[in-house]
Protein backbone atom coordinates (compact mmCIF):
# COMPACT_ATOMS: atom_id res chain seq x y z
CA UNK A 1 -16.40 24.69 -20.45
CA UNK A 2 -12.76 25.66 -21.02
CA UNK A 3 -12.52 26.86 -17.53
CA UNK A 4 -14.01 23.68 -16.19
CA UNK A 5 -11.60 21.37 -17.95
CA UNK A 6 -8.97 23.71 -16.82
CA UNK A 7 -9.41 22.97 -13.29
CA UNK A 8 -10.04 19.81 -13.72
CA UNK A 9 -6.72 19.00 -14.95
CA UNK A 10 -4.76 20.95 -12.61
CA UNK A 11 -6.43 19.26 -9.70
CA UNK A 12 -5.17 16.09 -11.37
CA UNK A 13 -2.02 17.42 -11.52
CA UNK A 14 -2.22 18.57 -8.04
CA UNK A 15 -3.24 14.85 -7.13
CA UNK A 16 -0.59 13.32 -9.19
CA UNK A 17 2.46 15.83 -8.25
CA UNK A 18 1.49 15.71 -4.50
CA UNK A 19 1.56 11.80 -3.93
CA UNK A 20 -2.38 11.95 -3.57
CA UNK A 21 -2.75 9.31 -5.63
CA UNK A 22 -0.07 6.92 -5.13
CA UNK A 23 -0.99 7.23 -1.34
CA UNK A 24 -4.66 5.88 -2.25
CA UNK A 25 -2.69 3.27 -4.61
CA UNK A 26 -0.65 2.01 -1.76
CA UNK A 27 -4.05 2.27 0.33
CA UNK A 28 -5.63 -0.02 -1.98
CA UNK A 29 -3.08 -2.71 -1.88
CA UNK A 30 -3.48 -2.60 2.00
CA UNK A 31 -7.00 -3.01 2.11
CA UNK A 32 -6.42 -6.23 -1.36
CA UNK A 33 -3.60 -7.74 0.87
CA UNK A 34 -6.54 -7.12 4.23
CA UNK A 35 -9.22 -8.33 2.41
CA UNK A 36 -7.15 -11.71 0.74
CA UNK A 37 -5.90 -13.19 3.71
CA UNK A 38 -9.19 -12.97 5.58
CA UNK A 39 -8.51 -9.90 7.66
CA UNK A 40 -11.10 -8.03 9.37
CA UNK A 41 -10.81 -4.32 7.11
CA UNK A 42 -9.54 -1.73 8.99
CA UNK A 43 -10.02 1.98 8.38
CA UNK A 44 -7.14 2.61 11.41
CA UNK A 45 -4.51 0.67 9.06
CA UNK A 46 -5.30 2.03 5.70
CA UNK A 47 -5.30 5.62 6.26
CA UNK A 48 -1.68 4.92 8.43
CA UNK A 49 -0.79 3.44 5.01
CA UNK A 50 -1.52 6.04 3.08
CA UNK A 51 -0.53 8.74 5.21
CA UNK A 52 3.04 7.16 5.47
CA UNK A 53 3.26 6.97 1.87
CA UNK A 54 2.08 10.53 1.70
CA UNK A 55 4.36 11.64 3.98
CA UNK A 56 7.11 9.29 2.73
CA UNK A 57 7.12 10.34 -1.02
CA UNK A 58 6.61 14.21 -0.45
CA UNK A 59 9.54 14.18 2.37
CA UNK A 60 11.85 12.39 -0.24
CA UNK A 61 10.33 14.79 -2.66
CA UNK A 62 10.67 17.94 -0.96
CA UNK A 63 13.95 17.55 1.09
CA UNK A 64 15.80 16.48 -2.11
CA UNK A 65 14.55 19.82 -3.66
CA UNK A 66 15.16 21.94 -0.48
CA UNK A 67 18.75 20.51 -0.47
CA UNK A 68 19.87 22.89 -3.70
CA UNK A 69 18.38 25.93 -2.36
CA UNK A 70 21.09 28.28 -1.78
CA UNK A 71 19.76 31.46 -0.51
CA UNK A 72 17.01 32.93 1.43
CA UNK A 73 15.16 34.11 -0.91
CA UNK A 74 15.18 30.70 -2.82
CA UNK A 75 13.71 28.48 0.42
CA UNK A 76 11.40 31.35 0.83
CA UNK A 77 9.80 30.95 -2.44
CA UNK A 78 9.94 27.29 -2.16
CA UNK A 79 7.82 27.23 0.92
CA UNK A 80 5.52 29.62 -1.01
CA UNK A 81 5.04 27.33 -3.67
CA UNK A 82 4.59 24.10 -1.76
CA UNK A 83 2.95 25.76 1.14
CA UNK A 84 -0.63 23.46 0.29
CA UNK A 85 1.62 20.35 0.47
CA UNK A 86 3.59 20.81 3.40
CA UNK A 87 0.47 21.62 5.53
CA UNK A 88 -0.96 18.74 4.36
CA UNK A 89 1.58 16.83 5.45
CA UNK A 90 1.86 18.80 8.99
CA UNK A 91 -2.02 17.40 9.45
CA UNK A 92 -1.23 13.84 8.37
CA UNK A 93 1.28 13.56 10.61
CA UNK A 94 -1.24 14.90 13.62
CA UNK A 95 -4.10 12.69 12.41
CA UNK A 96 -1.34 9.01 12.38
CA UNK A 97 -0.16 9.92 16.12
CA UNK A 98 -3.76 8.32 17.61
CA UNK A 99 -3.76 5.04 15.64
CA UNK A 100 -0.37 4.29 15.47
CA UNK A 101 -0.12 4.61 19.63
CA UNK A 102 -3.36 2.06 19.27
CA UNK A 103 -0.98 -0.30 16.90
CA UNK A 104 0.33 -3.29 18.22
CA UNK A 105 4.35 -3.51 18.34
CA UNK A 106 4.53 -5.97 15.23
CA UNK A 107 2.37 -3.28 13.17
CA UNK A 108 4.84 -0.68 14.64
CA UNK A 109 8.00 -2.84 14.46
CA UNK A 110 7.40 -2.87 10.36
CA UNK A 111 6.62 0.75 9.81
CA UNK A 112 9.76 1.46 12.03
CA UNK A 113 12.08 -0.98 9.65
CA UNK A 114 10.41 0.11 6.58
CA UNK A 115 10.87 4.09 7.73
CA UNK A 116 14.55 2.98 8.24
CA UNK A 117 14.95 1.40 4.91
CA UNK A 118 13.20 4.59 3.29
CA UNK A 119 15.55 7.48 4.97
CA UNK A 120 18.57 5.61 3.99
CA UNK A 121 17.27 5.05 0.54
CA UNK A 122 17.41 8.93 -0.10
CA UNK A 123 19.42 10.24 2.67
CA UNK A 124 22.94 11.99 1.56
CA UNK A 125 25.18 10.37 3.57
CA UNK A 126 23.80 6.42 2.91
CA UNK A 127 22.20 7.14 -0.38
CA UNK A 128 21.30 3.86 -1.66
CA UNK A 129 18.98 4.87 -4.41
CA UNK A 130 22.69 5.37 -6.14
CA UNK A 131 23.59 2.00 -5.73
CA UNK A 132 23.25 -0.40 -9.27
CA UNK A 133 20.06 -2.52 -8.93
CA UNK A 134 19.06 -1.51 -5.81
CA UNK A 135 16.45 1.51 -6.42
CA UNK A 136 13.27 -0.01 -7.89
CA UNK A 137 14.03 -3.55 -5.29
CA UNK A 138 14.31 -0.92 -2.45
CA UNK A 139 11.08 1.00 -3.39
CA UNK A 140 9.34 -2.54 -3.56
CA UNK A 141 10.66 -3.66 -0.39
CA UNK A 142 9.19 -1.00 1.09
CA UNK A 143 5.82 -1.19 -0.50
CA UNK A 144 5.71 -4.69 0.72
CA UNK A 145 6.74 -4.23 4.23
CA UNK A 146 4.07 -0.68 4.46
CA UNK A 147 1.27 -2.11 2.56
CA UNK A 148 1.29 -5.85 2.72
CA UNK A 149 3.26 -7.37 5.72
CA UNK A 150 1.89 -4.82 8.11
CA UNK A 151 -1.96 -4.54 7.18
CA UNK A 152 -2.61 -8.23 7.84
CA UNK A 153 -0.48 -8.04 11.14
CA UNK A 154 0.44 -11.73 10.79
CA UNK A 155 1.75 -13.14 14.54
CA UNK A 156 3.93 -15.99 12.25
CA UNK A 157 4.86 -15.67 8.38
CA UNK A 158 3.57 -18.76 6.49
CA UNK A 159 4.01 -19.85 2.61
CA UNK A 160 1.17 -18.16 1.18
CA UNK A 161 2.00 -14.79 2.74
CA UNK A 162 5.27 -15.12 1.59
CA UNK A 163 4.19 -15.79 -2.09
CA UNK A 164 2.12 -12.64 -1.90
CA UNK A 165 4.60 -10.64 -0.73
CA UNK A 166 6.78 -11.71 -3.58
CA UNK A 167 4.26 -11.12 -6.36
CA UNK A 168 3.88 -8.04 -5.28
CA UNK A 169 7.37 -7.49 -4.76
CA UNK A 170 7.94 -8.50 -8.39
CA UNK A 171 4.85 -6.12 -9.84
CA UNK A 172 5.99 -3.09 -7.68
CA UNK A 173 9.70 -3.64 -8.59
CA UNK A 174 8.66 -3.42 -12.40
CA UNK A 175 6.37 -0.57 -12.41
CA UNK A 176 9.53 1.13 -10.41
CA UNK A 177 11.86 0.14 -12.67
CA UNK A 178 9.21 2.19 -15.78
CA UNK A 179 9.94 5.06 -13.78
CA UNK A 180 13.82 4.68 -14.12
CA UNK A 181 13.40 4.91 -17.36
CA UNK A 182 11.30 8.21 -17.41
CA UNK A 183 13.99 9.73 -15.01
CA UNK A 184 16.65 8.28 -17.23
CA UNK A 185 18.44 11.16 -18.35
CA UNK A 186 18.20 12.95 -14.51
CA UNK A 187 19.77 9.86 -13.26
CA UNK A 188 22.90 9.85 -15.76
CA UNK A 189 23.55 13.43 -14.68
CA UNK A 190 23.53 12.15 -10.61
CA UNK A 191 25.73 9.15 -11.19
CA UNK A 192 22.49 6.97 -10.23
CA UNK A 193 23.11 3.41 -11.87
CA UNK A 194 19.50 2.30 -12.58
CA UNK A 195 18.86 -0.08 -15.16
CA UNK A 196 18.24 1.90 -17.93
CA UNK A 197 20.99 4.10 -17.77
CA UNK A 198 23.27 0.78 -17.26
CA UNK A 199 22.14 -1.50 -20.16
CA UNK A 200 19.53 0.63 -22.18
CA UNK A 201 16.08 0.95 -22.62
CA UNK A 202 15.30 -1.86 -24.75
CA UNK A 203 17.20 -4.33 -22.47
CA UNK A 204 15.29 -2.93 -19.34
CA UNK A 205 11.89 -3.42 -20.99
CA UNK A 206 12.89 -7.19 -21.12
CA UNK A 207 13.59 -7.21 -17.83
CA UNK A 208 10.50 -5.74 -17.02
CA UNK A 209 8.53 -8.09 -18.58
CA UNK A 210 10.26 -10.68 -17.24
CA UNK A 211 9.83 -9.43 -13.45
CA UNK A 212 5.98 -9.36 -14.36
CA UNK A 213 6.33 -12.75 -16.08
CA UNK A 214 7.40 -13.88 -12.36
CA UNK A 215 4.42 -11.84 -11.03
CA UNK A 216 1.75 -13.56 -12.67
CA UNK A 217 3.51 -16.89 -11.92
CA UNK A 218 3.64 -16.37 -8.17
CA UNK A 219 0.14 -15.88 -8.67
CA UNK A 220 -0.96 -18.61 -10.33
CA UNK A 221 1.00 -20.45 -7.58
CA UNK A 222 -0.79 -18.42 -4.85
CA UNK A 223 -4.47 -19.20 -6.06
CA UNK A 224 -4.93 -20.93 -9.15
CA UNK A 225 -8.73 -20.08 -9.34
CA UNK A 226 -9.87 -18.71 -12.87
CA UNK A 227 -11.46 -15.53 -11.93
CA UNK A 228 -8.20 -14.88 -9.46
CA UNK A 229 -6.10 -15.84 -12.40
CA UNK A 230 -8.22 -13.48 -14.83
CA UNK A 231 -7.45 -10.60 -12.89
CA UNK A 232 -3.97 -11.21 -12.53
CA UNK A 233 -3.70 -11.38 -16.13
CA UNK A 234 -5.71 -8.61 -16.84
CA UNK A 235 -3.24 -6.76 -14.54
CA UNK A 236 -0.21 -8.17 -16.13
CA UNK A 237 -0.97 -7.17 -19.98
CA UNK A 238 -1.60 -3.90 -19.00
CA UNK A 239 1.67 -3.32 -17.16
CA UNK A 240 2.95 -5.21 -20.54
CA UNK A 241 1.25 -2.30 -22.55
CA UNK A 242 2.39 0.30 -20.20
CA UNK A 243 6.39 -0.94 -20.30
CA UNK A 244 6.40 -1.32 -24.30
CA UNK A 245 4.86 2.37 -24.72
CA UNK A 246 7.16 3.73 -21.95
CA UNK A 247 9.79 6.12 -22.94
CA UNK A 248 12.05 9.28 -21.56
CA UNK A 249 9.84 11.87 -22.99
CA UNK A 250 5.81 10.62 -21.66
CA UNK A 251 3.16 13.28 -20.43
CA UNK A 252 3.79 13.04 -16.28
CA UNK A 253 -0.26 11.59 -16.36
CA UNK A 254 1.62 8.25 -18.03
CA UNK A 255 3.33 7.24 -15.26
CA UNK A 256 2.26 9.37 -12.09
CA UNK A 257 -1.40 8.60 -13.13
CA UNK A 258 -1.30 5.69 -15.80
CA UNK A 259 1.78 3.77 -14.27
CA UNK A 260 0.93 3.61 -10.75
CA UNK A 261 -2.58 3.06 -11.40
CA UNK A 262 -2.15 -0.35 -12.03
CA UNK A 263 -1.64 -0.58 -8.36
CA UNK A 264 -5.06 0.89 -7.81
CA UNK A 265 -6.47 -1.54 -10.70
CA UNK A 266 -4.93 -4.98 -9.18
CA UNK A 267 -6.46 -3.76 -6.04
CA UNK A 268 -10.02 -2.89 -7.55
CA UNK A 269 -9.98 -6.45 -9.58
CA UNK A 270 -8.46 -8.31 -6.76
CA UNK A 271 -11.51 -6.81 -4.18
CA UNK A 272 -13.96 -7.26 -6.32
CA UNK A 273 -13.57 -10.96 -7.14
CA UNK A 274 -12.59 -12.34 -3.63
CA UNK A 275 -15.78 -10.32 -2.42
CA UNK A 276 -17.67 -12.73 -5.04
């Protein structure tokens, strides 16, 4: 039984640690942001979603770790030790060649500005993940552009996708900004001005709160049906919960499991009830 529950929790931390999981989160939202505005579901567009965010998160991921190898030895037993991972992401990027080629140019045209966005977020030279503010917007930006804008492959941007796009710009941006305070300490030591390490932890869970207090407005404004309405609030107590208990020291389950899994649960709720 010991053995069992063993493996069980390293494949979770296998999951967690290699992006799994916040690849099917960003899935999700594709297929929530598909199936609200009326979109025919496609199988082609969520599994480009989440293997860009796969492939997005682990190259971040890995490169920044690769960057303060010094030796041979070093990068060998780095590719040792992520040697799972980085095939992975060698057959990802074989399996998104077919359907992106079958993507029309606006699909193409977002991924392409959103791939942009993402290599200058993290990239030494641009760096903009160092830049005050900008981190957790950037990450949402991104989200938005990769899982919402380019799923429902709109041909002209009207009001209602706009409001979606910024309620989920506003819940992303918060659960990003929980994060910043997990990596608090890491970031005081790079010279990256987050949030936290600008004006506290207390101060940042306010602002939290009050980027998910403009979440659930947006989507009362969006669709102010009761069951749509119950979800979102559902979905915005939780995060509540999530950014009051949040602190530096938090198992990694809290917030590669717990903290991005409200992504997964907006997406569950949200399916559900429009499916109704």
């Amino acid at each position: 039984m010991e053995k069992q529950s063993n493996i069980f929790y390293k494949a979770l931390k296998f999951i967690g640690q290699s992006n799994i999981f916040i690849s099917l989160c960003s899935a999700s939202l594709a297929m929530y942001a598909q199936v609200f505005f009326q979109r025919e579901i496609s199988l082609a567009t969520i599994w480009i979603t989440f293997g860009t965010t796969f492939i997005l998160y682990n190259t971040q991921q890995l490169f920044l770790g690769f960057l303060i190898l010094k030796d041979v030895h070093e990068k060998k037993v780095w590719a040792e030790k992520n040697k799972i991972v980085l095939q992975l992401i060698f057959l990802t990027v074989i399996s998104l060649i077919y359907p992106l080629y079958k993507s029309c140019w606006q699909f193409l045209l977002t991924y392409v500005i959103a791939g942009i966005i993402s290599f200058l977020y993290f990239l030494p030279f641009s760096n903009l993940r160092a830049v005050p503010f900008l981190k957790s917007f950037i990450i949402g930006l991104v989200w938005v552009l990769i899982c919402v804008i380019a799923p429902i492959e709109p041909d002209k941007i009207d009001r209602p996708q706009i409001i979606f796009g910024v309620s989920q710009l506003l819940f992303i941006t918060a659960l990003c900004v929980l994060f910043n305070i997990r990596d608090m300490e890491q970031d005081k030591k790079t010279g990256t001005h987050t949030i936290p390490v600008l004006y506290g932890i207390k101060r940042t869970k306010v602002f939290t709160i009050i980027l998910l207090l403009g979440y659930l407005w947006t989507c009362y404004y969006l669709k102010p049906d009761f069951m749509f309405m119950l979800v979102s609030l559902i979905v915005f107590l939780l995060s509540c919960f999530f950014t009051m208990k949040s602190a530096v020291v938090r198992h990694f389950f809290y917030f590669l499991l717990g903290v991005d899994g409200l992504i997964l649960l907006q997406s569950i709720l949200g399916i559900v009830i429009l499916k109704r």
